[in-house]
N, C-alpha and C. Protein backbone atom coordinates (compact mmCIF):
# COMPACT_ATOMS: atom_id res chain seq x y z
N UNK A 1 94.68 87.13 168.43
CA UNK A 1 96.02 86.73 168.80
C UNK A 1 96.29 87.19 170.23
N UNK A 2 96.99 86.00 171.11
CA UNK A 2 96.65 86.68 172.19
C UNK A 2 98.66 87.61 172.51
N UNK A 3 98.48 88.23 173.83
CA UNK A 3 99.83 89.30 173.74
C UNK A 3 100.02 88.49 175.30
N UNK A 4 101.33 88.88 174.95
CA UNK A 4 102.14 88.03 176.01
C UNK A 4 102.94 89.49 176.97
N UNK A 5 102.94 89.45 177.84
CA UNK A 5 103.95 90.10 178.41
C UNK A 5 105.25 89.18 179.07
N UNK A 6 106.38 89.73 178.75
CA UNK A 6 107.70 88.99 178.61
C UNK A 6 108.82 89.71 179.57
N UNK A 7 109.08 88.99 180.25
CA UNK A 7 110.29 89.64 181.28
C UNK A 7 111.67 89.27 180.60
N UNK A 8 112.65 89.86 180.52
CA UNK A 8 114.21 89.69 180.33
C UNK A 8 115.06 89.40 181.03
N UNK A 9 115.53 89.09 181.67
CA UNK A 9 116.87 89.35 182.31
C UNK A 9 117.87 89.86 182.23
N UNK A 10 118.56 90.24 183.00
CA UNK A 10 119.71 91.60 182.87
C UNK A 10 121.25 90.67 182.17
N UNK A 11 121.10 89.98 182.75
CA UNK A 11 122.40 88.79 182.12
C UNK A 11 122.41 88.35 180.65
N UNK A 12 120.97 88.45 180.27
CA UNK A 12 120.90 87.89 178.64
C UNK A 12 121.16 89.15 177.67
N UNK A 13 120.41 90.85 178.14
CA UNK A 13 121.00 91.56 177.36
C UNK A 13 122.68 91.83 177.49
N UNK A 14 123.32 91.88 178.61
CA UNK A 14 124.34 91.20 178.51
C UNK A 14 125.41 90.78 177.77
N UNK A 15 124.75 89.65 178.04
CA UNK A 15 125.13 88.52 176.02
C UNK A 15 124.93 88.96 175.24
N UNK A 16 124.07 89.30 175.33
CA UNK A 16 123.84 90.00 173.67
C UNK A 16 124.02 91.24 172.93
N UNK A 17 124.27 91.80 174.07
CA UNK A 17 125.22 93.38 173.34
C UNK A 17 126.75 93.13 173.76
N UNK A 18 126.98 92.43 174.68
CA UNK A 18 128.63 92.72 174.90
C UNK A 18 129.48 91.59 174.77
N UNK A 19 128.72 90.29 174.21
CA UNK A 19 129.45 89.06 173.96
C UNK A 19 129.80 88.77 172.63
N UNK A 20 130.90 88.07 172.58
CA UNK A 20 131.58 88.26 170.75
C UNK A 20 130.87 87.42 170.19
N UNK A 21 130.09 86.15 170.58
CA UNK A 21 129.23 85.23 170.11
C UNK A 21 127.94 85.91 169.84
N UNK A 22 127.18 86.31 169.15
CA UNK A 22 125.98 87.04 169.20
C UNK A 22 125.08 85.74 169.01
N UNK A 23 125.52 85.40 168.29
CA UNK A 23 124.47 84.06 168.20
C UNK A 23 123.80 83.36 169.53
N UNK A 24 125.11 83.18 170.64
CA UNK A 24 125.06 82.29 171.33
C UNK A 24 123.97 82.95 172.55
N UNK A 25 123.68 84.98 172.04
CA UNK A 25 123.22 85.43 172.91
C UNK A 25 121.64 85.77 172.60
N UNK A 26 121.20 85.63 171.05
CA UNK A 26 120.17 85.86 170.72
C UNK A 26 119.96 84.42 170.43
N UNK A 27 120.49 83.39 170.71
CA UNK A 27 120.04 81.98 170.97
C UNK A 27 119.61 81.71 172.57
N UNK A 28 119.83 82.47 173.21
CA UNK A 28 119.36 82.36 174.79
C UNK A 28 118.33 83.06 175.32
N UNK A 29 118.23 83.90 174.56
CA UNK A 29 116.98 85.47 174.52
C UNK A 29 115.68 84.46 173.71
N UNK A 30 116.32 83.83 172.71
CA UNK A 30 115.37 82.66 171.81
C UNK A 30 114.63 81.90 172.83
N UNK A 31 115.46 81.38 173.60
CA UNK A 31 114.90 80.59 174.43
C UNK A 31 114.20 80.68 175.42
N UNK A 32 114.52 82.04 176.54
CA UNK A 32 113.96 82.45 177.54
C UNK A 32 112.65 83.17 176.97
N UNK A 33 112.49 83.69 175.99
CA UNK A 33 111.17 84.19 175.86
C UNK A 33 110.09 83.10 175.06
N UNK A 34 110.87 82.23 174.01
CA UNK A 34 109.68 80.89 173.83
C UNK A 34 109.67 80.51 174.94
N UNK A 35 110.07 80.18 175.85
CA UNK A 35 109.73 79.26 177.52
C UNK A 35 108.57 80.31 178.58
N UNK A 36 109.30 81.17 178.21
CA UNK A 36 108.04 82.22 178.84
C UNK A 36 106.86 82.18 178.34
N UNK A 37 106.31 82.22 176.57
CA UNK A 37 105.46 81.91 176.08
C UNK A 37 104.54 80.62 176.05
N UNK A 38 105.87 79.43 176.27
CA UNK A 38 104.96 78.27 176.79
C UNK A 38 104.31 78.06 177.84
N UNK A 39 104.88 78.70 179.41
CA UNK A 39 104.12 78.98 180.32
C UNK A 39 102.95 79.42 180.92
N UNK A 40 103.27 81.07 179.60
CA UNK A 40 101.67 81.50 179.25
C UNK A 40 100.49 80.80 178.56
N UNK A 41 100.78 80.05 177.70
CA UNK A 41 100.06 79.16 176.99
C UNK A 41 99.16 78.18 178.03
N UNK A 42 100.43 77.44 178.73
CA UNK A 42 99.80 76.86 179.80
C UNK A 42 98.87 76.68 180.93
N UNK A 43 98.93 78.64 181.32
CA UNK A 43 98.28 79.30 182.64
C UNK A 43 97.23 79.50 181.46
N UNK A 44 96.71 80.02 180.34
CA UNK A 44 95.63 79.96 179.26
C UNK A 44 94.95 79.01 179.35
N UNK A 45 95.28 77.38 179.14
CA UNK A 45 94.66 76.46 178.72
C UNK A 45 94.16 75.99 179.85
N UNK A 46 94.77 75.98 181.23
CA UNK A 46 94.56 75.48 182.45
C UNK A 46 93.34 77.04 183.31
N UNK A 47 93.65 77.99 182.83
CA UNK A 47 92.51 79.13 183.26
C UNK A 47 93.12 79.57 184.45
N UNK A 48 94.16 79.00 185.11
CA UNK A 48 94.64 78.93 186.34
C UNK A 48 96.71 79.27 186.42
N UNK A 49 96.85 80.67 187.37
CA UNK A 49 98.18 80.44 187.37
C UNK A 49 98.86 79.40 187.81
N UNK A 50 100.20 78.86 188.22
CA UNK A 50 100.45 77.47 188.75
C UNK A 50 100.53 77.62 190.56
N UNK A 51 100.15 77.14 191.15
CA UNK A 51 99.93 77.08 192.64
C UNK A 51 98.13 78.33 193.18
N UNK A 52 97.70 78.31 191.88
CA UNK A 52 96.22 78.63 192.31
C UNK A 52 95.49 78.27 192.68
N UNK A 53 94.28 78.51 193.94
CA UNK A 53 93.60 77.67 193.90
C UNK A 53 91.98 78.63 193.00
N UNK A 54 91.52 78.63 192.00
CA UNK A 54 90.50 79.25 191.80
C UNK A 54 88.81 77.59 191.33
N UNK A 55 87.97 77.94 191.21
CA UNK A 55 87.13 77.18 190.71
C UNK A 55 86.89 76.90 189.49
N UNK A 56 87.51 77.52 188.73
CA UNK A 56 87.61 77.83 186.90
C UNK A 56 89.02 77.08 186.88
N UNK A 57 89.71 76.52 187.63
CA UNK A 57 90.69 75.66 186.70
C UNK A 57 90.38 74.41 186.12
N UNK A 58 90.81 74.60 184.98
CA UNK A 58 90.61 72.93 184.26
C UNK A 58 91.44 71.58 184.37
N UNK A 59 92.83 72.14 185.47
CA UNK A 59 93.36 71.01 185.37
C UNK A 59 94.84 71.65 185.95
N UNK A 60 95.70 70.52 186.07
CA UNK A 60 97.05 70.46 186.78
C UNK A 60 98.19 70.41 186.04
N UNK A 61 99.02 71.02 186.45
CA UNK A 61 100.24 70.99 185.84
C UNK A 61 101.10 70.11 186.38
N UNK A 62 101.92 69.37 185.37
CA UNK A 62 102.44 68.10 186.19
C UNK A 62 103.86 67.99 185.46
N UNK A 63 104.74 68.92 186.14
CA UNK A 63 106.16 69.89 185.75
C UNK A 63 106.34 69.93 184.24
N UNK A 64 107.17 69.74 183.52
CA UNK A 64 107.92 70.08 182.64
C UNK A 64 108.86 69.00 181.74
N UNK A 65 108.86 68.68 180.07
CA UNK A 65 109.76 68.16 180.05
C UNK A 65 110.84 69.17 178.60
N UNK A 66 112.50 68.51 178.49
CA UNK A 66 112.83 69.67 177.63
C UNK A 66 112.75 68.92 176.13
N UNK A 67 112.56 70.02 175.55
CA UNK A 67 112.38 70.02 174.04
C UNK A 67 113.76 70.32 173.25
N UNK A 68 114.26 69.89 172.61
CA UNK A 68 115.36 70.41 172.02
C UNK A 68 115.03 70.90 170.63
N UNK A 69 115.16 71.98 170.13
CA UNK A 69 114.16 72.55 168.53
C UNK A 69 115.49 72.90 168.20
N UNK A 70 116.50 71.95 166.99
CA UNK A 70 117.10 73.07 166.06
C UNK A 70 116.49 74.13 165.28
N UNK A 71 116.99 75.37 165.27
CA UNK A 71 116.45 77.09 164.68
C UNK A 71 117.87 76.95 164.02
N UNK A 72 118.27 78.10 163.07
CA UNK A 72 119.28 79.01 162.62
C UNK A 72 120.47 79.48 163.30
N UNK A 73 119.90 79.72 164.58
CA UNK A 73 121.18 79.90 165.44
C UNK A 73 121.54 79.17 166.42
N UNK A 74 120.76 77.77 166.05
CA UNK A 74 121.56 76.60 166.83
C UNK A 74 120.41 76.21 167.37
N UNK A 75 120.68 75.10 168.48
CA UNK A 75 119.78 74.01 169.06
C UNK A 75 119.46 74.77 170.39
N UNK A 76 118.38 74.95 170.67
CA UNK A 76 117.72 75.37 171.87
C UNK A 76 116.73 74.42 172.33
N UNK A 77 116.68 74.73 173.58
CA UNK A 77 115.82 73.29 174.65
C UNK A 77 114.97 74.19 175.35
N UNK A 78 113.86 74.07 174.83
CA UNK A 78 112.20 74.82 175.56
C UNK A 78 112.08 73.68 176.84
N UNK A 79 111.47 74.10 177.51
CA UNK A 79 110.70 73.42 178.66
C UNK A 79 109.77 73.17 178.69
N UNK A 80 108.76 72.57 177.51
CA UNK A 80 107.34 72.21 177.65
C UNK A 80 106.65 71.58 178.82
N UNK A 81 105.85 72.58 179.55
CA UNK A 81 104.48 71.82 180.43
C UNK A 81 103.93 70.75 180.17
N UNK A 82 103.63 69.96 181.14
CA UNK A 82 103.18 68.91 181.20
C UNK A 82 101.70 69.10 182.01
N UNK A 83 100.61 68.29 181.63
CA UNK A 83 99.49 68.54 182.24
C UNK A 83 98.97 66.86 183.08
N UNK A 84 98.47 67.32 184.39
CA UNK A 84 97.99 65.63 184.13
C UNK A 84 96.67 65.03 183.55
N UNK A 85 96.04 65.60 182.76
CA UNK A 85 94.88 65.53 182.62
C UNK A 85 95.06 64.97 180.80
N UNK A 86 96.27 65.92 180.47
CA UNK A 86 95.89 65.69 179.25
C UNK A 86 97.75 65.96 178.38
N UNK A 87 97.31 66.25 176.96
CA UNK A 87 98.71 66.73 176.45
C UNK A 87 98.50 68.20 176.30
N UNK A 88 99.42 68.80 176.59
CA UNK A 88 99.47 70.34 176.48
C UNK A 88 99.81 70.80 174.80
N UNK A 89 99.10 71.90 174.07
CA UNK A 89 98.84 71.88 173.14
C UNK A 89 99.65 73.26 172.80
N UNK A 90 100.52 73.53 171.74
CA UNK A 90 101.21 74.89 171.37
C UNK A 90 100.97 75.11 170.16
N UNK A 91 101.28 76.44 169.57
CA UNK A 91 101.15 76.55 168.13
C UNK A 91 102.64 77.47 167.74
N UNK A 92 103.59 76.93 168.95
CA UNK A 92 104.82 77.47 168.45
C UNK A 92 106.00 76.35 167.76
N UNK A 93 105.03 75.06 167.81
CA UNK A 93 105.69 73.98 167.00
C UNK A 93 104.82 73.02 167.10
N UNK A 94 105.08 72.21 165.74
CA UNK A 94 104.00 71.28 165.48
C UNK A 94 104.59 69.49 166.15
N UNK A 95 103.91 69.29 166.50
CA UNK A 95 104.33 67.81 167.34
C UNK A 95 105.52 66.64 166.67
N UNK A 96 106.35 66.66 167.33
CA UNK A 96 107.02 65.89 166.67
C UNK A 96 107.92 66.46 165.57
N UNK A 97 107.89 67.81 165.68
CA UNK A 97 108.68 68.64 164.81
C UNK A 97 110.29 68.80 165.72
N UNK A 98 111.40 69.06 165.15
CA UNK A 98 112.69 68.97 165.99
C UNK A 98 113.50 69.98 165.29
N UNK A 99 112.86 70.77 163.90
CA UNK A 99 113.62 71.78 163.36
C UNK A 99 112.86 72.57 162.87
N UNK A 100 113.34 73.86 162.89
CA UNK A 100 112.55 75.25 162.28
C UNK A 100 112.38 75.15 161.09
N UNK A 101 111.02 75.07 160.82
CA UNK A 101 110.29 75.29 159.64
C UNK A 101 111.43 75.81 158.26
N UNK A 102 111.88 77.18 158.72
CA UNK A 102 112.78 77.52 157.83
C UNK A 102 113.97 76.97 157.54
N UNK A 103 114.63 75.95 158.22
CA UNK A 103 115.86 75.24 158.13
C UNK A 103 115.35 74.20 157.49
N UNK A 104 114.50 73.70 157.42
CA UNK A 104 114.22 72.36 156.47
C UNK A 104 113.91 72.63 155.09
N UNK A 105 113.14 74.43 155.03
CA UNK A 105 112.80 74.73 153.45
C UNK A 105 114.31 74.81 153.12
N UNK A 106 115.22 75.32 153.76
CA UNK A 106 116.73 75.57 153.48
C UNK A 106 117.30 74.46 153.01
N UNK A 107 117.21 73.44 153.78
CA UNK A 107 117.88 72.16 153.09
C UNK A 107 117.50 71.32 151.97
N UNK A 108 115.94 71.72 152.11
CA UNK A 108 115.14 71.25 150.58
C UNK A 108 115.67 71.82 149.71
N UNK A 109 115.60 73.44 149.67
CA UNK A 109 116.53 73.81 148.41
C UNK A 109 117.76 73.45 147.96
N UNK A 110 118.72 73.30 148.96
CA UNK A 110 119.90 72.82 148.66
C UNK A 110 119.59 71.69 147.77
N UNK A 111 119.19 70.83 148.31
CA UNK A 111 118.96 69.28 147.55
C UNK A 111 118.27 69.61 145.99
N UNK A 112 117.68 70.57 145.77
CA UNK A 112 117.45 70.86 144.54
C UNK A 112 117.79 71.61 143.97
N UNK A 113 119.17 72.10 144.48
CA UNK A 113 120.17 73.09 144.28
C UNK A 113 121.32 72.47 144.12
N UNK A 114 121.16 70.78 144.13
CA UNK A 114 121.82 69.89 143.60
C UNK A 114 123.53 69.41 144.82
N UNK A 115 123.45 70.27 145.78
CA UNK A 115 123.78 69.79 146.90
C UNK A 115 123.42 68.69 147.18
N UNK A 116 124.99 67.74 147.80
CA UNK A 116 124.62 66.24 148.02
C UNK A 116 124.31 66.29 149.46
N UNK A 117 123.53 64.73 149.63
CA UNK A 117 122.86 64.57 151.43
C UNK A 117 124.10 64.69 152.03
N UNK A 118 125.52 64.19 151.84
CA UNK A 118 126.62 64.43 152.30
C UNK A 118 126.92 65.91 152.89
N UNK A 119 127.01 66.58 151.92
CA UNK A 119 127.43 67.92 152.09
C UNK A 119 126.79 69.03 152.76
N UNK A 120 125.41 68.79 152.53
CA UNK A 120 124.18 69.07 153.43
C UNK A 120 124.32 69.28 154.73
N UNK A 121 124.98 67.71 155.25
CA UNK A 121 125.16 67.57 156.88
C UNK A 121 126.41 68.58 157.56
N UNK A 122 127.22 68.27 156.65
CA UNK A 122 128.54 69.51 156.76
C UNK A 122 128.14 70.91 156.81
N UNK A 123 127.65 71.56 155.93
CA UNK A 123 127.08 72.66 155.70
C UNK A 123 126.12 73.12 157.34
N UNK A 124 125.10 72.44 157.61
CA UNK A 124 124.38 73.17 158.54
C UNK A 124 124.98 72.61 159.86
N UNK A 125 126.51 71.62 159.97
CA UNK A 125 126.61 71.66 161.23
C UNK A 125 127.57 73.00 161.42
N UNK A 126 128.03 73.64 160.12
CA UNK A 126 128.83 75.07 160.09
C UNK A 126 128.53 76.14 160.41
N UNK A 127 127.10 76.33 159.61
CA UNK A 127 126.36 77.62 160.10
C UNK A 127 125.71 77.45 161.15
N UNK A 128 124.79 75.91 161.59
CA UNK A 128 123.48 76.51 162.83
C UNK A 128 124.23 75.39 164.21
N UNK A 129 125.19 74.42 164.39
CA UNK A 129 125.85 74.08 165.08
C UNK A 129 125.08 73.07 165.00
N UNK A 130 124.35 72.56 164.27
CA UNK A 130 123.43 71.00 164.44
C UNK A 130 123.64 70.30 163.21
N UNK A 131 123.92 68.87 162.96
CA UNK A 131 124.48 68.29 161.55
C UNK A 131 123.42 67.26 162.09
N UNK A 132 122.70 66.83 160.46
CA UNK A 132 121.95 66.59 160.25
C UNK A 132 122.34 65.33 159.33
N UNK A 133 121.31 64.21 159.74
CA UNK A 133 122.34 63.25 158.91
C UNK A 133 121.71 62.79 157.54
N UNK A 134 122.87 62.10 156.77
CA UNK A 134 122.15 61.91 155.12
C UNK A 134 120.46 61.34 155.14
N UNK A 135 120.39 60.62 156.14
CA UNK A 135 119.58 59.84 156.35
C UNK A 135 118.02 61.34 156.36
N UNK A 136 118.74 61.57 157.13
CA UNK A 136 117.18 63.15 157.79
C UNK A 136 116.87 63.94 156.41
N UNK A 137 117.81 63.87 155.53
CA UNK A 137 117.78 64.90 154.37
C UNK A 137 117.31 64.21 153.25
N UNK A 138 117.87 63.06 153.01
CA UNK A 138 116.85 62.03 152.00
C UNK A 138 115.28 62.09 152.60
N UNK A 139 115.28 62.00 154.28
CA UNK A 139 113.66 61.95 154.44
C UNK A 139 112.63 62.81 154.17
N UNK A 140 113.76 64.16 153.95
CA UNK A 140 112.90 65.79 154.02
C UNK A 140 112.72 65.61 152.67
N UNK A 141 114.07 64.90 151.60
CA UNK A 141 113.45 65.30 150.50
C UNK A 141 112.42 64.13 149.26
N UNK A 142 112.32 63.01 150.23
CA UNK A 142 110.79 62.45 149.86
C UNK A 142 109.84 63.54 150.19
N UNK A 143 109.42 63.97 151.09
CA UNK A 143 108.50 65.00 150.99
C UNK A 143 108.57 65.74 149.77
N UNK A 144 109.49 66.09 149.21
CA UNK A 144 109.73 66.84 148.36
C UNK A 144 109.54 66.09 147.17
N UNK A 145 109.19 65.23 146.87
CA UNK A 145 109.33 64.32 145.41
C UNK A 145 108.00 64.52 144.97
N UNK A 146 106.85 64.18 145.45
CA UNK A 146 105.78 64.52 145.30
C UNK A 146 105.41 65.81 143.98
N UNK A 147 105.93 66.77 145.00
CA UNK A 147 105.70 68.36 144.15
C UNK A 147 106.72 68.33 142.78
N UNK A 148 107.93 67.93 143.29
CA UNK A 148 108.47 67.96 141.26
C UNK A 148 108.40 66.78 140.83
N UNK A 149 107.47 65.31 141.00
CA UNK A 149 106.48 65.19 140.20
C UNK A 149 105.45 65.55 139.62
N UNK A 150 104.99 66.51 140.02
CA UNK A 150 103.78 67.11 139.79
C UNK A 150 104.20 68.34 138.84
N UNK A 151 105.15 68.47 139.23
CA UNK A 151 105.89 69.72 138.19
C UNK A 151 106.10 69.32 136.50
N UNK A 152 106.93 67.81 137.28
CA UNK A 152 107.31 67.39 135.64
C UNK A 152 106.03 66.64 135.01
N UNK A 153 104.82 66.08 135.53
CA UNK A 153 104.19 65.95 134.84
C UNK A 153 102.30 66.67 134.59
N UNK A 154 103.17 67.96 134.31
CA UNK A 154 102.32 68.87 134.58
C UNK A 154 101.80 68.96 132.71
N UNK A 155 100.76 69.72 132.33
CA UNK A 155 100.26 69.46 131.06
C UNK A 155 101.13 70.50 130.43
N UNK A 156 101.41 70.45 129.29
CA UNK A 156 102.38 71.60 128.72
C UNK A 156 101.51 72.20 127.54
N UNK A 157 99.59 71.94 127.20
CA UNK A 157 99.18 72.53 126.04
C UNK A 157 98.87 73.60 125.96
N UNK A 158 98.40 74.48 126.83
CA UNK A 158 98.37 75.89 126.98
C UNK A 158 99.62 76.80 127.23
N UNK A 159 100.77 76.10 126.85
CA UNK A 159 101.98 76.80 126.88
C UNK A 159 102.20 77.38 126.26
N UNK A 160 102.57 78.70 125.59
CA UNK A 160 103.46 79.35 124.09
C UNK A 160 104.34 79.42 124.43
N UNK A 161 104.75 79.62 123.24
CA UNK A 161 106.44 79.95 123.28
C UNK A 161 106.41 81.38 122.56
N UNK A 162 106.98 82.18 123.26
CA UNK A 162 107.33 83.42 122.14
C UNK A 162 108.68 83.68 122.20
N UNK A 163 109.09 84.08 120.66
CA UNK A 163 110.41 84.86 120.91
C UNK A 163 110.51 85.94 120.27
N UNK A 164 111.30 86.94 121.31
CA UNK A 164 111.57 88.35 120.52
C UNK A 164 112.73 88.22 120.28
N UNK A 165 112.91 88.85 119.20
CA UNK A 165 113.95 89.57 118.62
C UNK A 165 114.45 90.94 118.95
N UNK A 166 115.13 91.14 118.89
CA UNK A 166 116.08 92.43 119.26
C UNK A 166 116.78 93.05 118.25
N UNK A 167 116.97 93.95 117.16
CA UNK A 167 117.08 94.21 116.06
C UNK A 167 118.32 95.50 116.69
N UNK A 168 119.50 95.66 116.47
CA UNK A 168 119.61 96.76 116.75
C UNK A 168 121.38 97.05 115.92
N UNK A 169 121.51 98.44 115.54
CA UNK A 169 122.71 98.85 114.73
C UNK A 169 124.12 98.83 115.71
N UNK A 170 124.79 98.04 115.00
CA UNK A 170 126.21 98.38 116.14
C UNK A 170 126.87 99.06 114.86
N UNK A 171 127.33 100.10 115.44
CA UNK A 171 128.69 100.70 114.41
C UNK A 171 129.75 100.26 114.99
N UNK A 172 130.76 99.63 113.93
CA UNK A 172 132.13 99.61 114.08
C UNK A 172 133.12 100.90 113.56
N UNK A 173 133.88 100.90 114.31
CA UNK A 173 135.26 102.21 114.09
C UNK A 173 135.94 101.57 113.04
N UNK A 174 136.20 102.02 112.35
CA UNK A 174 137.47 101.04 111.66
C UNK A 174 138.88 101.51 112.45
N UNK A 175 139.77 100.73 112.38
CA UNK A 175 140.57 100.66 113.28
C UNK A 175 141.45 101.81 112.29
N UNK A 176 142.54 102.79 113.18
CA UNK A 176 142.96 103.97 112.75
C UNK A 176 144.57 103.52 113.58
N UNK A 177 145.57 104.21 112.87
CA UNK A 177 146.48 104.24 113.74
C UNK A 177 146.64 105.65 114.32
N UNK A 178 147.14 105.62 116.07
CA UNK A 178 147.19 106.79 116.45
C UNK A 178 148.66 107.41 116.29
């Protein structure tokens, strides 16, 4: 795994210890350090920092475009590198992905938590500031049909059933007047 060294800025801790929005400040800290990480990624794959000239580079950087990734604490916009040679490759999101892994297992459950696609969209434009439409949540949960098919027609002959019993004395008071 490789280690990144990560610079901060004095303005973002800032935000984030002295602003009443905390979200809005560990949503910016979110961002400046995935963008830092994509950079590194970039100077990795290319062998070369940007304005180097060495003999070991593999190739050019050919600026930047933005990404918008809904997360938990809202919609953030990475700056993915652009290469001219080729597509630049990350493993901090999968292509064509536009929401955090964990916000989609979130909404799957809902939907099988019997939450409607309606309410769904309401719900996460409350908590993560991004509403999501019936349409996106029916699509997440075809993905999802698959597996509780497979659930419900799963074999049931190696199943038992046991039941215990619980045997136990209750004494009653008889009722007394005081």
């Amino acid at each position: 795994m490789a280690q990144y060294q990560i610079t901060v800025n004095q303005e973002l801790l800032y935000q984030l210890f002295l602003n009443n929005h905390k979200d809005s400040g560990v949503a910016a800290l979110l961002e400046s350090v995935l963008n830092q990480i994509l950079q590194a990624q970039a100077t990795e794959q290319l062998e070369a920092e940007p304005y180097e000239r060495t003999d070991e580079r593999k190739g050019y950087r050919n600026g930047a475009y933005p990404y918008p990734l809904t997360t938990r604490i809202g919609t953030i916009t990475l700056r993915v590198p652009r290469f001219r040679s080729g597509r630049f490759s990350t493993e901090i999101f999968a292509r064509y992905q536009r929401s955090e892994q964990a916000l989609v297992l979130a909404l799957m459950e809902m939907v099988v938590n019997g939450v409607s696609t309606r309410k769904i969209s309401n719900i996460t434009e409350e908590l993560c500031g991004a509403e999501f439409s019936k349409t996106t949540v029916s699509e997440l949960c075809k993905k999802l049909a698959p597996v509780i098919q497979g659930w419900n027609d799963r074999s049931l002959k190696d199943i038992r059933c046991v039941d215990w019993f619980n045997s136990s004395d209750i004494d009653f008071l008889p009722q007394k007047s005081i």
